[in-house]
N, C-alpha and C. Protein backbone atom coordinates (compact mmCIF):
# COMPACT_ATOMS: atom_id res chain seq x y z
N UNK A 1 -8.20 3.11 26.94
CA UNK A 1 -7.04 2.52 26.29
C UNK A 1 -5.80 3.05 26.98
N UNK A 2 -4.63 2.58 27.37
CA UNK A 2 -3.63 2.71 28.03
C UNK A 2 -2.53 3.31 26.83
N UNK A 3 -1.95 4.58 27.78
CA UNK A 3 -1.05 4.83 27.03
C UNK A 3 -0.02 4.35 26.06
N UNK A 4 0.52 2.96 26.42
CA UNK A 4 1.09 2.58 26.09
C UNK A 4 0.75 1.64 24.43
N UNK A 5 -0.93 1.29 24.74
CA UNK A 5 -1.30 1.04 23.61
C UNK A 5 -1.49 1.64 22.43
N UNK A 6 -2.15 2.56 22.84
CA UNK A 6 -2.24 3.85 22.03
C UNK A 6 -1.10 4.43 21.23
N UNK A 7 0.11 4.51 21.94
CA UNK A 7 1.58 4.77 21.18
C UNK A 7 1.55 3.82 20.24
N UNK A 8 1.48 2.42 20.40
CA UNK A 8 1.81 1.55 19.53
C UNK A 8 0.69 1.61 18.32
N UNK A 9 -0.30 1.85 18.69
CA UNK A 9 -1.51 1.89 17.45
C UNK A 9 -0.99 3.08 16.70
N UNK A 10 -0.91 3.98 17.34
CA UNK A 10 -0.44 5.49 16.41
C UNK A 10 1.28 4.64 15.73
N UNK A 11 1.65 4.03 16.32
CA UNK A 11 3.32 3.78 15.43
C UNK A 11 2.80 2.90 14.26
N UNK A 12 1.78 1.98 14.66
CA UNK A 12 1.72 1.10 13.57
C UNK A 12 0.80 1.42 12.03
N UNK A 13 -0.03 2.70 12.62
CA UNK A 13 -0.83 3.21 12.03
C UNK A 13 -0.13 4.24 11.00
N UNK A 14 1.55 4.85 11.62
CA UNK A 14 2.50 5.71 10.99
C UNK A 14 3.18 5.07 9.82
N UNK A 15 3.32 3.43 10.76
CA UNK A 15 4.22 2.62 9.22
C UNK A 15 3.13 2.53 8.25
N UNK A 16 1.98 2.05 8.37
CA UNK A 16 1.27 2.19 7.43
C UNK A 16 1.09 3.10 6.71
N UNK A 17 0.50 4.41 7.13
CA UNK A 17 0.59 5.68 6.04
C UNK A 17 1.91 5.93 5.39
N UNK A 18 3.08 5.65 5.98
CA UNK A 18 4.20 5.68 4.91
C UNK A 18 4.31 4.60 3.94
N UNK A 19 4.00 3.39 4.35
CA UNK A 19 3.41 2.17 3.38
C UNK A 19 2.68 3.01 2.04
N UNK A 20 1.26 3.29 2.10
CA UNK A 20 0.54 4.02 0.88
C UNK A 20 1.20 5.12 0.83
N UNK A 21 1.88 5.74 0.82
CA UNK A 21 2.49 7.12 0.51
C UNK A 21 3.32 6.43 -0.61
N UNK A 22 4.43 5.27 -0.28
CA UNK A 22 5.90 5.05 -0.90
C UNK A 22 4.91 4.15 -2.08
N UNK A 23 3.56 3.45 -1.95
CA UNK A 23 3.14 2.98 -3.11
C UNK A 23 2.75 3.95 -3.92
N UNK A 24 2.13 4.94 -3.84
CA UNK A 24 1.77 6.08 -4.78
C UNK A 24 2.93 6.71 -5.67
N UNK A 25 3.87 6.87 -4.72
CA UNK A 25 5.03 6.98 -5.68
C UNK A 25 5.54 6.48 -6.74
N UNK A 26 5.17 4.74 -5.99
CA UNK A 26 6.11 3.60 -6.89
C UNK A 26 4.86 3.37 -7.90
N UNK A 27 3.58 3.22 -7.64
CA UNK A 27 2.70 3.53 -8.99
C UNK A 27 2.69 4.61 -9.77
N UNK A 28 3.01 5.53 -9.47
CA UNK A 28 2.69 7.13 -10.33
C UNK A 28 4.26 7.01 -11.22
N UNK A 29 5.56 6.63 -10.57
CA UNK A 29 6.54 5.83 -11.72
C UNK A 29 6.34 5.17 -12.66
N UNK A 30 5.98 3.41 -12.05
CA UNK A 30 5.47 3.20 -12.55
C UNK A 30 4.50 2.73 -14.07
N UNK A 31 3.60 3.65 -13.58
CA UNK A 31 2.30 3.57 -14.53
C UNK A 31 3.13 4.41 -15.57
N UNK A 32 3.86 5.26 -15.62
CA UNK A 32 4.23 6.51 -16.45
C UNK A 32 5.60 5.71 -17.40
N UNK A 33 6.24 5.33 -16.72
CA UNK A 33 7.62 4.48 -17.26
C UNK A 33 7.78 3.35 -18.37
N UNK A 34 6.50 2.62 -17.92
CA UNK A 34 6.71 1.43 -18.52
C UNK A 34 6.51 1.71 -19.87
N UNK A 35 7.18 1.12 -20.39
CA UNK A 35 6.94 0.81 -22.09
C UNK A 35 5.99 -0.66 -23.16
N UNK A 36 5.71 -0.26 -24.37
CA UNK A 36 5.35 -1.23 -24.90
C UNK A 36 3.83 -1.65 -25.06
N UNK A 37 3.45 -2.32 -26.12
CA UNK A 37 1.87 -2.77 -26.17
C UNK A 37 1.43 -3.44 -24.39
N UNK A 38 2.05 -4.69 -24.36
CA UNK A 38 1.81 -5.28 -23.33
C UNK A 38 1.78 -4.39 -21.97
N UNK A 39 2.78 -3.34 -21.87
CA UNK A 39 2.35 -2.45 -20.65
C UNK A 39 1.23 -1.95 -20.53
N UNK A 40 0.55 -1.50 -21.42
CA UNK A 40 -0.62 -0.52 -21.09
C UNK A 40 -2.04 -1.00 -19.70
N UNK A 41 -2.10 -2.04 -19.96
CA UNK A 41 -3.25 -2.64 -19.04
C UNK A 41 -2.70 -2.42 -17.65
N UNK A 42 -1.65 -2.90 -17.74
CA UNK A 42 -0.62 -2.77 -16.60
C UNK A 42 -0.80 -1.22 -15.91
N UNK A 43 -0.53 -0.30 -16.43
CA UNK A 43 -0.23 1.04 -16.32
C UNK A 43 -1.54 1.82 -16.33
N UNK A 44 -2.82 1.42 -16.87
CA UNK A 44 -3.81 1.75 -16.42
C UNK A 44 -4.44 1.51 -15.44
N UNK A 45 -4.37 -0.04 -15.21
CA UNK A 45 -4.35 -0.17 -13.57
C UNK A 45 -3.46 0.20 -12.56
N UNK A 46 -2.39 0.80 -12.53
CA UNK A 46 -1.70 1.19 -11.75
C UNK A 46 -2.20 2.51 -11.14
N UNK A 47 -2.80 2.78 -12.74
CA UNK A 47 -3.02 4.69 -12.37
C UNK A 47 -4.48 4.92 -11.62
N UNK A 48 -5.39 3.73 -11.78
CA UNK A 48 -6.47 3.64 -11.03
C UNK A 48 -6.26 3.61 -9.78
N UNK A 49 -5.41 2.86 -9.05
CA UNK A 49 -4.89 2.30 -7.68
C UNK A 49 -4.17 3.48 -6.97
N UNK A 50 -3.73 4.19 -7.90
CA UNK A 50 -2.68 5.60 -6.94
C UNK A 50 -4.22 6.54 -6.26
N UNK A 51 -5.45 6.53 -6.73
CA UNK A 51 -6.05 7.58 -5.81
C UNK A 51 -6.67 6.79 -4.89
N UNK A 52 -6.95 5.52 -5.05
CA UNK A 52 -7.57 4.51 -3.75
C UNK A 52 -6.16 4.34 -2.65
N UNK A 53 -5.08 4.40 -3.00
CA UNK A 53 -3.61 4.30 -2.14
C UNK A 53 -3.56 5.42 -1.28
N UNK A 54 -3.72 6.30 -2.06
CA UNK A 54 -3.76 7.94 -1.64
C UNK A 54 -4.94 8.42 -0.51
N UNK A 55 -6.23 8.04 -1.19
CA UNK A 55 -7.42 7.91 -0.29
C UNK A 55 -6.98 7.30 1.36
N UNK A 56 -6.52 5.72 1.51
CA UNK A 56 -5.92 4.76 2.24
C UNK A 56 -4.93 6.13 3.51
N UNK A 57 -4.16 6.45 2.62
CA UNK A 57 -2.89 7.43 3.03
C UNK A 57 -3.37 8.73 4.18
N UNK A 58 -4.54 8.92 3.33
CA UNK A 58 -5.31 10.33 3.68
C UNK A 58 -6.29 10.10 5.27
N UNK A 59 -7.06 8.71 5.00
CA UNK A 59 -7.73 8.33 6.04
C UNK A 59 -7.09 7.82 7.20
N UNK A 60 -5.67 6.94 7.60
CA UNK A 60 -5.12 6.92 8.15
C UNK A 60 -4.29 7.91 8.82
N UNK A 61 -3.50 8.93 7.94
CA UNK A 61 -3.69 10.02 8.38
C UNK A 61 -4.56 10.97 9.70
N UNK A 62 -5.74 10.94 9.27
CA UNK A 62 -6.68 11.69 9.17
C UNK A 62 -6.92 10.75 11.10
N UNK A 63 -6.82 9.27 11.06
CA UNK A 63 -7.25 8.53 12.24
C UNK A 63 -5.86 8.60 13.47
N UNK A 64 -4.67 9.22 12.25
CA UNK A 64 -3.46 9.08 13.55
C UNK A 64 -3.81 10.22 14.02
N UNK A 65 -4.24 11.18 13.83
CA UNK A 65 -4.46 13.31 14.23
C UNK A 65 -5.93 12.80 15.26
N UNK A 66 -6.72 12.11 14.61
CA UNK A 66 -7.94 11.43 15.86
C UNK A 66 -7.62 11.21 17.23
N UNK A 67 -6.84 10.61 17.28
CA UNK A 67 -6.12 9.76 18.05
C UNK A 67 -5.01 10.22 19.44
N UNK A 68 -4.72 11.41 18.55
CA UNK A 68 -3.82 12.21 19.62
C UNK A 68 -2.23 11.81 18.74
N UNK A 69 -2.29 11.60 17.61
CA UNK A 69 -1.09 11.08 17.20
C UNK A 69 -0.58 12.80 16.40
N UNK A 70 0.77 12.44 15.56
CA UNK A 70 1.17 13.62 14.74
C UNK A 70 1.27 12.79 13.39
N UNK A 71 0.76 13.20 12.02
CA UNK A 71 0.96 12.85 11.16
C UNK A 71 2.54 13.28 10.45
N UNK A 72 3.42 12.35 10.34
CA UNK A 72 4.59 12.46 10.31
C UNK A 72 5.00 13.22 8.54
N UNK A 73 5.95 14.12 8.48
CA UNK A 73 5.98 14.91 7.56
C UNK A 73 7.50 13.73 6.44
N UNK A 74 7.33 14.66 5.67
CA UNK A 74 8.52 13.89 4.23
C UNK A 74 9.69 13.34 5.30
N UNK A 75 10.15 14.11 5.92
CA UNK A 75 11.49 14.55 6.28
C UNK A 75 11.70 12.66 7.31
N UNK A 76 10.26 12.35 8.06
CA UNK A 76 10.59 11.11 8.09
C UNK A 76 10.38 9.74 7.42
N UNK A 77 10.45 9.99 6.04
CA UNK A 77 10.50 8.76 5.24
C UNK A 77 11.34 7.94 5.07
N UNK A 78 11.15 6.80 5.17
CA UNK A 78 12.26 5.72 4.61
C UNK A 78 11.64 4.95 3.46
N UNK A 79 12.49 4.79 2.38
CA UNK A 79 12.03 3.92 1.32
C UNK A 79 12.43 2.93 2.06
N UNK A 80 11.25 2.13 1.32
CA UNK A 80 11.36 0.38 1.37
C UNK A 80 10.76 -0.18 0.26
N UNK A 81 10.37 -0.04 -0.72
CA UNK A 81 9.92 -1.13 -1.32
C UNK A 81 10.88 -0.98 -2.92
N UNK A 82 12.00 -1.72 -2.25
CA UNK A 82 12.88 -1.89 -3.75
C UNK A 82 12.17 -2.85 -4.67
N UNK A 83 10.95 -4.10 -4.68
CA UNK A 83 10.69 -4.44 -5.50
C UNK A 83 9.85 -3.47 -6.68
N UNK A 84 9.65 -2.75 -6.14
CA UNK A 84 8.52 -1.71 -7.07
C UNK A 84 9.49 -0.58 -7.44
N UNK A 85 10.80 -0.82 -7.20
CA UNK A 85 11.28 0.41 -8.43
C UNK A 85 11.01 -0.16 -9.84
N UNK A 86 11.26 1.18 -10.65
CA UNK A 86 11.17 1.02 -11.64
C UNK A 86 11.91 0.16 -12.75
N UNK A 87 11.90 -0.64 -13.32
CA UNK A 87 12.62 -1.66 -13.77
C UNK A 87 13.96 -1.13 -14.93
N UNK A 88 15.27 -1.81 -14.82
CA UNK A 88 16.06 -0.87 -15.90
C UNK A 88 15.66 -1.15 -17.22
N UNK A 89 14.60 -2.48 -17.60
CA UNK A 89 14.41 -2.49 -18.85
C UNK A 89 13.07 -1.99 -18.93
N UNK A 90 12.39 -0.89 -19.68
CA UNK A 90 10.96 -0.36 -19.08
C UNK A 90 10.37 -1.13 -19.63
N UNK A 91 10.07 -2.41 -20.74
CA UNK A 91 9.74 -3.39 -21.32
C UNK A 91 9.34 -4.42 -20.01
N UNK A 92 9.96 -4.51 -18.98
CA UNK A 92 10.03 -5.98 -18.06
C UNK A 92 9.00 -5.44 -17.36
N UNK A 93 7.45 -5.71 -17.92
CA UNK A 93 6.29 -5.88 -16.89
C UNK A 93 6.03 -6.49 -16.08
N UNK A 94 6.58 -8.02 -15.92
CA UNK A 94 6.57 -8.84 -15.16
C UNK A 94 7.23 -8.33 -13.89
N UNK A 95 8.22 -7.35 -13.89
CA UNK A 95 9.32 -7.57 -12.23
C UNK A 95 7.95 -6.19 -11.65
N UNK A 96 7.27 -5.64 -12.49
CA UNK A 96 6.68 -4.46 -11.64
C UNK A 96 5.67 -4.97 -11.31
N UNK A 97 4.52 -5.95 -11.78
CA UNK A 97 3.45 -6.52 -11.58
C UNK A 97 4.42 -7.31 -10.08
N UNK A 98 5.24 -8.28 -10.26
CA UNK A 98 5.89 -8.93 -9.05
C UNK A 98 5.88 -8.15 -7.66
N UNK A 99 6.46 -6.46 -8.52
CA UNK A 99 6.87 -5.77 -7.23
C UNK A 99 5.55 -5.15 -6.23
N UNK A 100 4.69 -5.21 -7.34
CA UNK A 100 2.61 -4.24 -7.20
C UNK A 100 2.46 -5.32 -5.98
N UNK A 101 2.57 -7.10 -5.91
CA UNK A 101 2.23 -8.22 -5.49
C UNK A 101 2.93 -7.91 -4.18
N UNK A 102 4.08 -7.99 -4.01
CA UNK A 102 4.78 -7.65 -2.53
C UNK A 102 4.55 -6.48 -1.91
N UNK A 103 4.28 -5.33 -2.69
CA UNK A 103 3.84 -4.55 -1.79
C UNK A 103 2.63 -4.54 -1.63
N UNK A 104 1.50 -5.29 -1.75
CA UNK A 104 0.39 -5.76 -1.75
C UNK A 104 0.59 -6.29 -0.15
N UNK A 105 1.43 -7.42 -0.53
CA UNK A 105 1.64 -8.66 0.73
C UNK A 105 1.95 -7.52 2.14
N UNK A 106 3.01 -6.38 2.01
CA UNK A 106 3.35 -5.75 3.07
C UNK A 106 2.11 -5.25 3.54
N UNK A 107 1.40 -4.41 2.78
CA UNK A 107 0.18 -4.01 3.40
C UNK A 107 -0.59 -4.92 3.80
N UNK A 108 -0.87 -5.99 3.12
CA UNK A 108 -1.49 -7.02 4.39
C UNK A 108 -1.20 -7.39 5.39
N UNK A 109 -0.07 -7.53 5.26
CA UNK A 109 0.62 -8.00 7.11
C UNK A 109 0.75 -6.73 7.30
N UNK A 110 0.63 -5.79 7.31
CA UNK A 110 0.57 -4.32 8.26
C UNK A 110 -0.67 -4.03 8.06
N UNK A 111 -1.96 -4.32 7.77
CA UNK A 111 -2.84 -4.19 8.11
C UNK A 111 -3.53 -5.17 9.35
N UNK A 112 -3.60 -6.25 8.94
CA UNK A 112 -4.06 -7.88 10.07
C UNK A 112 -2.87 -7.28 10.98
N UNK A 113 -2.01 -6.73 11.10
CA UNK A 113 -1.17 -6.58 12.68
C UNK A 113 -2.15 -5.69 13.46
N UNK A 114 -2.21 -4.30 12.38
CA UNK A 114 -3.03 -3.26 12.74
C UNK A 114 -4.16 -4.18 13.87
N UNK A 115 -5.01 -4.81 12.76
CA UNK A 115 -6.34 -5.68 13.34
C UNK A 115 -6.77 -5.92 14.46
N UNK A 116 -5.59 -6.43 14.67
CA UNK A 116 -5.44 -7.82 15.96
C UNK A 116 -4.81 -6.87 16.77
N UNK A 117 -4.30 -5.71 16.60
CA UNK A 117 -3.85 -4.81 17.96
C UNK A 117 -4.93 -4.00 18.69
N UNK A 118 -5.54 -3.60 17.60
CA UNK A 118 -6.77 -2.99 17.64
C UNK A 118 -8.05 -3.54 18.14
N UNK A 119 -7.95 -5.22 18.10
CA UNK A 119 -9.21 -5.49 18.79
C UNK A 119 -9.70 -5.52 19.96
N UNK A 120 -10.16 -5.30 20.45
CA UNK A 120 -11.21 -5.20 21.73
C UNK A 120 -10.87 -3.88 22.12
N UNK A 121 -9.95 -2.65 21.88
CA UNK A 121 -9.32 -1.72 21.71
C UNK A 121 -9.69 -0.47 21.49
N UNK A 122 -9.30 -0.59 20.04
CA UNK A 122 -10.16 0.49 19.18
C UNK A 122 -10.97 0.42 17.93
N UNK A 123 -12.01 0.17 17.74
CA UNK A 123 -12.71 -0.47 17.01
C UNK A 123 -12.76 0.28 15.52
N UNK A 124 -12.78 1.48 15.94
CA UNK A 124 -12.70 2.36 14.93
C UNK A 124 -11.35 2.08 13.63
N UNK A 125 -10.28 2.10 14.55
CA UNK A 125 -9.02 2.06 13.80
C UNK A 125 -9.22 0.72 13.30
N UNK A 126 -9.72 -0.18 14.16
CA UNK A 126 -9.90 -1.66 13.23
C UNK A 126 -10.97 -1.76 12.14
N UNK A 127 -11.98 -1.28 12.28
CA UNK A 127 -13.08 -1.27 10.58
C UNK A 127 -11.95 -0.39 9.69
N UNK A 128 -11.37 1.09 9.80
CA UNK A 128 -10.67 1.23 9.19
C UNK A 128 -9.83 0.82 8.44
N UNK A 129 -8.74 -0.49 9.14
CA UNK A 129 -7.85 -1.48 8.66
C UNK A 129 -8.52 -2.33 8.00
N UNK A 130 -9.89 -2.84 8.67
CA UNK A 130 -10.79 -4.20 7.90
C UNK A 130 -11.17 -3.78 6.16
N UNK A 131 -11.40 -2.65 6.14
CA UNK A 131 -12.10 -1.78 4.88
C UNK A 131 -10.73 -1.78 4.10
N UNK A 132 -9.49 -1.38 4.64
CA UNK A 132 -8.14 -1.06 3.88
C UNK A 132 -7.62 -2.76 3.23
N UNK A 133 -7.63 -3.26 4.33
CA UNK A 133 -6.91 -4.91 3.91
C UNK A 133 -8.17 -5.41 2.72
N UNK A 134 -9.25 -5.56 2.93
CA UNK A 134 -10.21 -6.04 1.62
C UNK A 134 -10.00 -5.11 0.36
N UNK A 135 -9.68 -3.77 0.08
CA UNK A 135 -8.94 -3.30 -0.77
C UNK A 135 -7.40 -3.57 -1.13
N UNK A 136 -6.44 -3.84 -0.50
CA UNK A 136 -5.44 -4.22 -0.69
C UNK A 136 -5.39 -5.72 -1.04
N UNK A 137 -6.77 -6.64 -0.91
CA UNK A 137 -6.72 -8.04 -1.36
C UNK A 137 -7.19 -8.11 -2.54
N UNK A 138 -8.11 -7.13 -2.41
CA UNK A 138 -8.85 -7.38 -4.36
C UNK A 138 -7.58 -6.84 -5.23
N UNK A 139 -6.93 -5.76 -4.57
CA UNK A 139 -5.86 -5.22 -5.77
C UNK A 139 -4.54 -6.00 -6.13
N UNK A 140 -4.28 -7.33 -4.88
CA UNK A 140 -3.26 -8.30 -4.98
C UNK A 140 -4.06 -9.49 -5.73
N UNK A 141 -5.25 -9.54 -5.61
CA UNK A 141 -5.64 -10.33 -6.57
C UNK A 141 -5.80 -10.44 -7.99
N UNK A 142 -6.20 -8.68 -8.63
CA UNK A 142 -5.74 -8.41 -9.67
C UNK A 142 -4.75 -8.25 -10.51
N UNK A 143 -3.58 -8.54 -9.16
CA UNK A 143 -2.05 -8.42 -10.14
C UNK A 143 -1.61 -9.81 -10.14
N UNK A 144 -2.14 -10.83 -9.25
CA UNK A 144 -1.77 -12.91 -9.34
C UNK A 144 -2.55 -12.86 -10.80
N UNK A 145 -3.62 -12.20 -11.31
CA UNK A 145 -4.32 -12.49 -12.40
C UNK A 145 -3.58 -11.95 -13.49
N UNK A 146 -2.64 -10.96 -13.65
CA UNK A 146 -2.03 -10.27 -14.42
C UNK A 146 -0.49 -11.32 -14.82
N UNK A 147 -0.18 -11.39 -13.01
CA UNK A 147 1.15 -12.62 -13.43
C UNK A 147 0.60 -13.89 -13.99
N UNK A 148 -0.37 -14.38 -13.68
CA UNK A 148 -0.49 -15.83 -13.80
C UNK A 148 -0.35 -15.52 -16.09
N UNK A 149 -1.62 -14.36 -16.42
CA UNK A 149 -1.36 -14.59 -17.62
C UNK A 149 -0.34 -14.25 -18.12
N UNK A 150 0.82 -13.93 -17.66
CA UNK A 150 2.33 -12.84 -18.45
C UNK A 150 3.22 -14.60 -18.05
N UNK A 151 3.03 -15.38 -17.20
CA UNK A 151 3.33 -16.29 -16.85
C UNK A 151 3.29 -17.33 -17.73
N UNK A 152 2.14 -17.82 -18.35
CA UNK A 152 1.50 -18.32 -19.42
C UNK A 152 1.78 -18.44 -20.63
N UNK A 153 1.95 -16.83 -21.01
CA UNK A 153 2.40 -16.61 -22.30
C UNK A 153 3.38 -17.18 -22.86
């Protein structure tokens, strides 16, 4: 693999672990914040999803240090996912289920980039991503099922 690829797999592999890092956050908020009968389902699934995010976080990790990469510390974080702050009314389940859905969507398109950089490449880092994106689809599928019924109501 050529240096040059390799940089880019380790960069894309970096946005990603800060990807599941900034969701663990925005679930462990969150799950804890929300208010009300109707939150709870909500917030139990959230709290399920922070150690599979975390897991995600840990293994990528774990493949950028493989790799010859440096696993990047706090100091270079950038937030991004303003849909998943915490909502000012802790009642409005709907904008956090919305926000669970987009950051769903980011990790999919930063995973399938991962994919397709990775193929013929590094195969490893790609089952990695293949295993991560089919978790990040069942868990965006469980929150279209959450909006569709809050939708409904």
């Amino acid at each position: 693999m050529a240096d040059a690829q390799l940089q880019e797999i380790i960069s894309e592999l970096q946005v990603a672990y800060w990807m599941e890092m900034e969701t663990v956050m925005s679930f462990i908020s969150n799950s804890i914040n929300l208010d009300g009968v109707r939150a709870e389902e909500i917030k139990k699934s959230l709290n399920a999803d922070i150690q599979e995010e975390l897991t995600h976080a840990q293994t990528i990790a774990q493949r950028i240090k493989t790799i010859g990469g440096i696993v990047p510390g706090s100091m270079s974080f950038k937030a991004t996912q303003s849909t998943l702050q915490p909502p000012e009314k802790l009642t409005d389940v709907v904008s956090v289920i919305k926000g669970v859905i987009a950051a769903e969507d980011g990790a999919i398109g930063q995973y399938n980039k991962l994919i397709k950089l990775c193929d013929g490449v590094d195969y490893v880092t790609q089952d990695l991503c293949i295993q991560a994106l089919g978790d990040e689809e069942q868990h965006r599928r469980e929150f279209m099922g959450y909006l569709a019924e809050y939708e409904s109501a």
